[in-house]
Protein backbone atom coordinates (compact mmCIF):
# COMPACT_ATOMS: atom_id res chain seq x y z
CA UNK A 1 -156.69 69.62 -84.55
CA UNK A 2 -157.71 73.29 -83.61
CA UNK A 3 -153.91 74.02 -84.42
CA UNK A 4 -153.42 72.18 -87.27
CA UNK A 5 -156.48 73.75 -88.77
CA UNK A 6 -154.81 77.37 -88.12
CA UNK A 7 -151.33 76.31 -89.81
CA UNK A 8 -150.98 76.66 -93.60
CA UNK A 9 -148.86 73.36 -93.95
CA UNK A 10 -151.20 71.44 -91.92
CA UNK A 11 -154.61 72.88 -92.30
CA UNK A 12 -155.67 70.17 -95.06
CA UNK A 13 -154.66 67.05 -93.12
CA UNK A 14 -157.36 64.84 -93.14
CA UNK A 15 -158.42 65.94 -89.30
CA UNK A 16 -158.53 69.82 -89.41
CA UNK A 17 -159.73 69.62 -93.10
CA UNK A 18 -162.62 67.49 -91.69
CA UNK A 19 -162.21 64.57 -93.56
CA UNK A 20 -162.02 62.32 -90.54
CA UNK A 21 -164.13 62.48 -86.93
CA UNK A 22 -161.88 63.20 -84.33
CA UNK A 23 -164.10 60.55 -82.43
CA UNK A 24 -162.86 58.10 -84.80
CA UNK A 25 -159.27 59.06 -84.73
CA UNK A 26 -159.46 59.06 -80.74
CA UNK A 27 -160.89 55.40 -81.11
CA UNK A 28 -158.09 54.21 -83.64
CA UNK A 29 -155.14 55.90 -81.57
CA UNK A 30 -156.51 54.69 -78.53
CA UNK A 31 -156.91 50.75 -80.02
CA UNK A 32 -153.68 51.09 -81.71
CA UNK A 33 -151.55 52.00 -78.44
CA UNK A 34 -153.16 49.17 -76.99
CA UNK A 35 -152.92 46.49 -79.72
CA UNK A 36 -148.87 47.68 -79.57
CA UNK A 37 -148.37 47.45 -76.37
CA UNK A 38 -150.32 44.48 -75.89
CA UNK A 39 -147.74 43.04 -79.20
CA UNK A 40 -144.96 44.29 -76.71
CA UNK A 41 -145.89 42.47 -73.97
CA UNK A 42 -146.12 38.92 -75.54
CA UNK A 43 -143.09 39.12 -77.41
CA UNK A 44 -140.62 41.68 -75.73
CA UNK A 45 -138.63 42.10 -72.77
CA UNK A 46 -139.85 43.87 -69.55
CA UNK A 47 -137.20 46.53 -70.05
CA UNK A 48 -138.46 47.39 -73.52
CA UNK A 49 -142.26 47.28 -73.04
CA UNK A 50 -141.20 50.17 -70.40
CA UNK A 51 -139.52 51.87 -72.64
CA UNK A 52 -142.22 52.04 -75.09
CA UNK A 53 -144.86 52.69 -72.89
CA UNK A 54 -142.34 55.60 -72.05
CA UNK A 55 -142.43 56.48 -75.11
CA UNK A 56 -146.46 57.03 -75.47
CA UNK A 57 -146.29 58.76 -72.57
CA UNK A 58 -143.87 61.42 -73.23
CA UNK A 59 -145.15 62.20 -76.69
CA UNK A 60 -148.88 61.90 -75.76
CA UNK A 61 -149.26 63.18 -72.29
CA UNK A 62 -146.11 65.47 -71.49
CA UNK A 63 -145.53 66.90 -74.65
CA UNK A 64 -149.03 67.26 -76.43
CA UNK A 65 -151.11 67.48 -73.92
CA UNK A 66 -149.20 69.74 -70.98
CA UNK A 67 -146.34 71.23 -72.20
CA UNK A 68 -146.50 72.31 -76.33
CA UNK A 69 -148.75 74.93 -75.86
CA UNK A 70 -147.30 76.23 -72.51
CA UNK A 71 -143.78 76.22 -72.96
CA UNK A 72 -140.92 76.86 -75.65
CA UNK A 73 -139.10 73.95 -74.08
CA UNK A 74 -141.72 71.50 -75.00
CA UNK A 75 -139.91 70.51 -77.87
CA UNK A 76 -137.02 68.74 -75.67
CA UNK A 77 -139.32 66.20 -74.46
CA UNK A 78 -140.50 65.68 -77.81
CA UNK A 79 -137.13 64.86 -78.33
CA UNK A 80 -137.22 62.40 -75.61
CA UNK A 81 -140.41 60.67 -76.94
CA UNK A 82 -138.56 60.77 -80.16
CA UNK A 83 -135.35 59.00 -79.02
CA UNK A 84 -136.98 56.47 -76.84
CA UNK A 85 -138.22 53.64 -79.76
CA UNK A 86 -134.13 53.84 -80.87
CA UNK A 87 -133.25 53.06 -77.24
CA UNK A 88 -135.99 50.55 -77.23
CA UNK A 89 -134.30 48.84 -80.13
CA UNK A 90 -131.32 48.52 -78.56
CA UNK A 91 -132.76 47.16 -75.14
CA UNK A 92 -134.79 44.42 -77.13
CA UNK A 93 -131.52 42.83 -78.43
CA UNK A 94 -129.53 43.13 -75.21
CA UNK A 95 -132.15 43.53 -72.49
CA UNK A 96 -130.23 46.50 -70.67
CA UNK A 97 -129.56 49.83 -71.18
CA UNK A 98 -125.75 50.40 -72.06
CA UNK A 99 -124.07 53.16 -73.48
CA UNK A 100 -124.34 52.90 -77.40
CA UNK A 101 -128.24 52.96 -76.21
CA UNK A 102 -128.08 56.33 -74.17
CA UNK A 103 -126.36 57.66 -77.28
CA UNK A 104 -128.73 56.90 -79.40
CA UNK A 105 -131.49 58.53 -77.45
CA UNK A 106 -129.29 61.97 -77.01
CA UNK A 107 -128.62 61.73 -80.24
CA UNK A 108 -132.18 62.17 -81.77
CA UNK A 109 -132.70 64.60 -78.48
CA UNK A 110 -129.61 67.29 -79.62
CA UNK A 111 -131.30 66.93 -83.00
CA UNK A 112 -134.60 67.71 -82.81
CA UNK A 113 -133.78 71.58 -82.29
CA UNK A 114 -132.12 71.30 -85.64
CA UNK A 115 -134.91 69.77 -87.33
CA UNK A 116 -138.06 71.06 -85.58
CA UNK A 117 -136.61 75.29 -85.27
CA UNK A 118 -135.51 75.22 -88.80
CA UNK A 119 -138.94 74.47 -89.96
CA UNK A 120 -140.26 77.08 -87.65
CA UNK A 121 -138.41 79.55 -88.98
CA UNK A 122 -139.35 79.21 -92.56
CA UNK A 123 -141.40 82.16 -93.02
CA UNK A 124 -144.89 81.02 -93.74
CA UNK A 125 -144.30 77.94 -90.87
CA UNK A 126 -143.29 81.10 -88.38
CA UNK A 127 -146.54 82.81 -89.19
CA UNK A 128 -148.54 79.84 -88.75
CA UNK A 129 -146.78 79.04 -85.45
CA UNK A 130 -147.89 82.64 -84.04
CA UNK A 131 -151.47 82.56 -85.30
CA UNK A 132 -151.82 79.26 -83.55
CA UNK A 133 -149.95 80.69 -80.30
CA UNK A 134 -147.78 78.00 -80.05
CA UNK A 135 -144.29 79.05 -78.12
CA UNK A 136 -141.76 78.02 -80.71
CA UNK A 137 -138.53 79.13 -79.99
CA UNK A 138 -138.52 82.21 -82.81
CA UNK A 139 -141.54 83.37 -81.60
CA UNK A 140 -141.11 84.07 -77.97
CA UNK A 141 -137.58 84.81 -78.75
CA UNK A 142 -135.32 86.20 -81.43
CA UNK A 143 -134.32 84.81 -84.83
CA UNK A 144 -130.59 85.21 -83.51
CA UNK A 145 -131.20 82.94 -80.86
CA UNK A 146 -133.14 80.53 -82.28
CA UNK A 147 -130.08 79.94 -84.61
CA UNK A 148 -127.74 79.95 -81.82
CA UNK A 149 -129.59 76.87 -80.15
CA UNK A 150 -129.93 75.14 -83.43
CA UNK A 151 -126.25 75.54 -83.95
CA UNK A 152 -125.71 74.22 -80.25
CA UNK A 153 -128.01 71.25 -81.00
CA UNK A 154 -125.96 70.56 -84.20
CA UNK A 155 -122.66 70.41 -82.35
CA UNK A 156 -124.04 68.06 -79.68
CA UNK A 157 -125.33 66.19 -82.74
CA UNK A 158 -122.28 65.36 -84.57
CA UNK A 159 -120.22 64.93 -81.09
CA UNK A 160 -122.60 62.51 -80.34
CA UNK A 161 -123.16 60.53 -83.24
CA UNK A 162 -119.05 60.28 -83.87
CA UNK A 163 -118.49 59.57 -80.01
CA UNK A 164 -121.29 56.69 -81.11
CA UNK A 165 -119.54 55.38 -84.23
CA UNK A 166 -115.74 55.36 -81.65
CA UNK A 167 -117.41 53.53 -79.18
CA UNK A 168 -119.10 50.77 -81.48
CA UNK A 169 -115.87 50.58 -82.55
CA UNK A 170 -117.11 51.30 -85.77
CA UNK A 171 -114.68 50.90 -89.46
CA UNK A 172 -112.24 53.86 -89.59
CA UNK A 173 -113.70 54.49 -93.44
CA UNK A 174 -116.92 54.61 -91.75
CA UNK A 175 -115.89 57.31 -89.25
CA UNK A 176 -114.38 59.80 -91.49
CA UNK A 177 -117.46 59.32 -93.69
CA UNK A 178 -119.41 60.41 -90.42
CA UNK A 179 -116.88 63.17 -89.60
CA UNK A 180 -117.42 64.96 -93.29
CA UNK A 181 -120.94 64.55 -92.78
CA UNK A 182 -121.17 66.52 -89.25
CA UNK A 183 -118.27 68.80 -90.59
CA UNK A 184 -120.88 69.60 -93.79
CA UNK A 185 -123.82 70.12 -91.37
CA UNK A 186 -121.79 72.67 -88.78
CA UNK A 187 -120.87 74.87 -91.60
CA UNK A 188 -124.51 75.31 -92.92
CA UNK A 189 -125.19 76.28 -89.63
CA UNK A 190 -122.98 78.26 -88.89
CA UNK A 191 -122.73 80.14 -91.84
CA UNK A 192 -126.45 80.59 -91.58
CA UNK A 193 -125.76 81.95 -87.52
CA UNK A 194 -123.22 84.59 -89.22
CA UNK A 195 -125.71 85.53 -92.14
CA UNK A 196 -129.26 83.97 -92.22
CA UNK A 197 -131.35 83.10 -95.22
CA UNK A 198 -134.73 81.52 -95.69
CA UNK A 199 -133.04 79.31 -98.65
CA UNK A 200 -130.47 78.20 -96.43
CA UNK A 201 -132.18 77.45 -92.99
CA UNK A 202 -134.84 75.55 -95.78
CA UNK A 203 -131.85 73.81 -96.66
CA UNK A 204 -130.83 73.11 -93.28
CA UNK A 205 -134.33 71.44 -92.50
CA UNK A 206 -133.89 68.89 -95.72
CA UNK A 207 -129.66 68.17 -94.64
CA UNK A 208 -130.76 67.47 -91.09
CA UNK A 209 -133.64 65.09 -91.38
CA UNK A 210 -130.97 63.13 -93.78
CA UNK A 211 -128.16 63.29 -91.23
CA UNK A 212 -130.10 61.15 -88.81
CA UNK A 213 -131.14 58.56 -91.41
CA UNK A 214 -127.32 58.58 -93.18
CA UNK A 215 -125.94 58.53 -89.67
CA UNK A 216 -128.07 55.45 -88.27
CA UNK A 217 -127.06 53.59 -91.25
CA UNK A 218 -123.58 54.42 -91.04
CA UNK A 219 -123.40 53.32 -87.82
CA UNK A 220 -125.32 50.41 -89.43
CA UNK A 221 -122.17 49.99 -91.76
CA UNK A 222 -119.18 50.63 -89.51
CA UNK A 223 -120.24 48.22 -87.30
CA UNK A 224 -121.00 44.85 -89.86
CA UNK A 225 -118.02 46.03 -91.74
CA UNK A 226 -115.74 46.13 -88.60
């Protein structure tokens, strides 16, 4: 909260602004990790309840608590709490961990640095980042290779979700719908890498939190309309 309350675009959240105790959002988290995983536990697979509690642990522990104040890296295993509930839906179908599963979890991983950098470097984001003294990538490094590591992320991105859609076998309509989309998203990027703008890494922020939703469904698509 002591962040949050430091950060123009989160300052008047209901915690930092004061509206609620942090006792009393301590007490809610708390009861509503348990009442999940106890939900888990009476109607899921061993696998999956691991997974989950996985899950809690890398977002809570690992990433809040040691690493996103300490380290510029942080935001990797955010990426891995983030892509461990799409693996978990995948292991609570089949009960294993196969492939299409792994890619689903790299997937959201190579795409968090799209989605979470380009939001740090809008400018008033960037300020609140470095009044906070939070490591984000632009500020304990350079603009130039901030963009070069979002542009990395976005290839691994679209490799992964197309490798995704050829292994599910997925409709051939379906796939070239998937390979315009990551074709659209590299060229923002990269003409952003070659000659930045606020409006366009903005822009960036909004395509890429679409491309995971569009690409999930698509996947969705290709593979019920095999």
């Amino acid at each position: 909260r002591d962040i949050d309350a430091i950060m123009e675009r989160t300052k008047n959240r209901p915690l930092p602004s004061g509206k609620l105790k942090p006792s009393t959002v301590l007490k809610n988290g708390i009861f509503l990790v348990i009442l999940g995983m106890l939900i888990a536990i009476l109607t899921l697979n061993l696998l999956t309840i691991f997974i989950i509690f996985l899950g809690f642990f890398f977002d809570v522990v690992i990433y809040t608590i040691l690493l996103k104040r300490r380290t510029k890296l942080s935001i990797f295993f955010g990426g891995i709490a983030g892509g461990l509930p799409a693996l978990a839906g995948r292991t609570v179908i089949i009960g294993v961990i196969d492939v299409t599963g792994l890619l689903f979890l790299f997937f959201i991983l190579a795409w968090i640095p799209v989605h979470i950098l380009t939001l740090a470097l809008i400018p008033r984001n960037f300020k609140g980042y470095k009044e906070a003294k939070i490591p984000m990538w632009p500020i304990v490094s350079t603009e130039k290779k901030t963009m070069r590591i979002i542009a990395i992320g976005a290839f691994f991105t679209s490799i992964i979700l197309y490798e995704n859609a050829r292994h599910l076998k997925a409709n051939g309509i379906i796939r070239i719908i998937i390979g315009i989309c990551c074709f659209f998203l590299m060229v923002l990027v990269m003409r952003n890498l070659m000659k930045p703008s606020n409006k366009l890494t903005f822009l960036i922020f909004k395509v890429a939190s679409l491309f995971m939703i569009i690409g999930f469904l698509l996947l969705y698509l290709g593979v019920v309309f095999i």
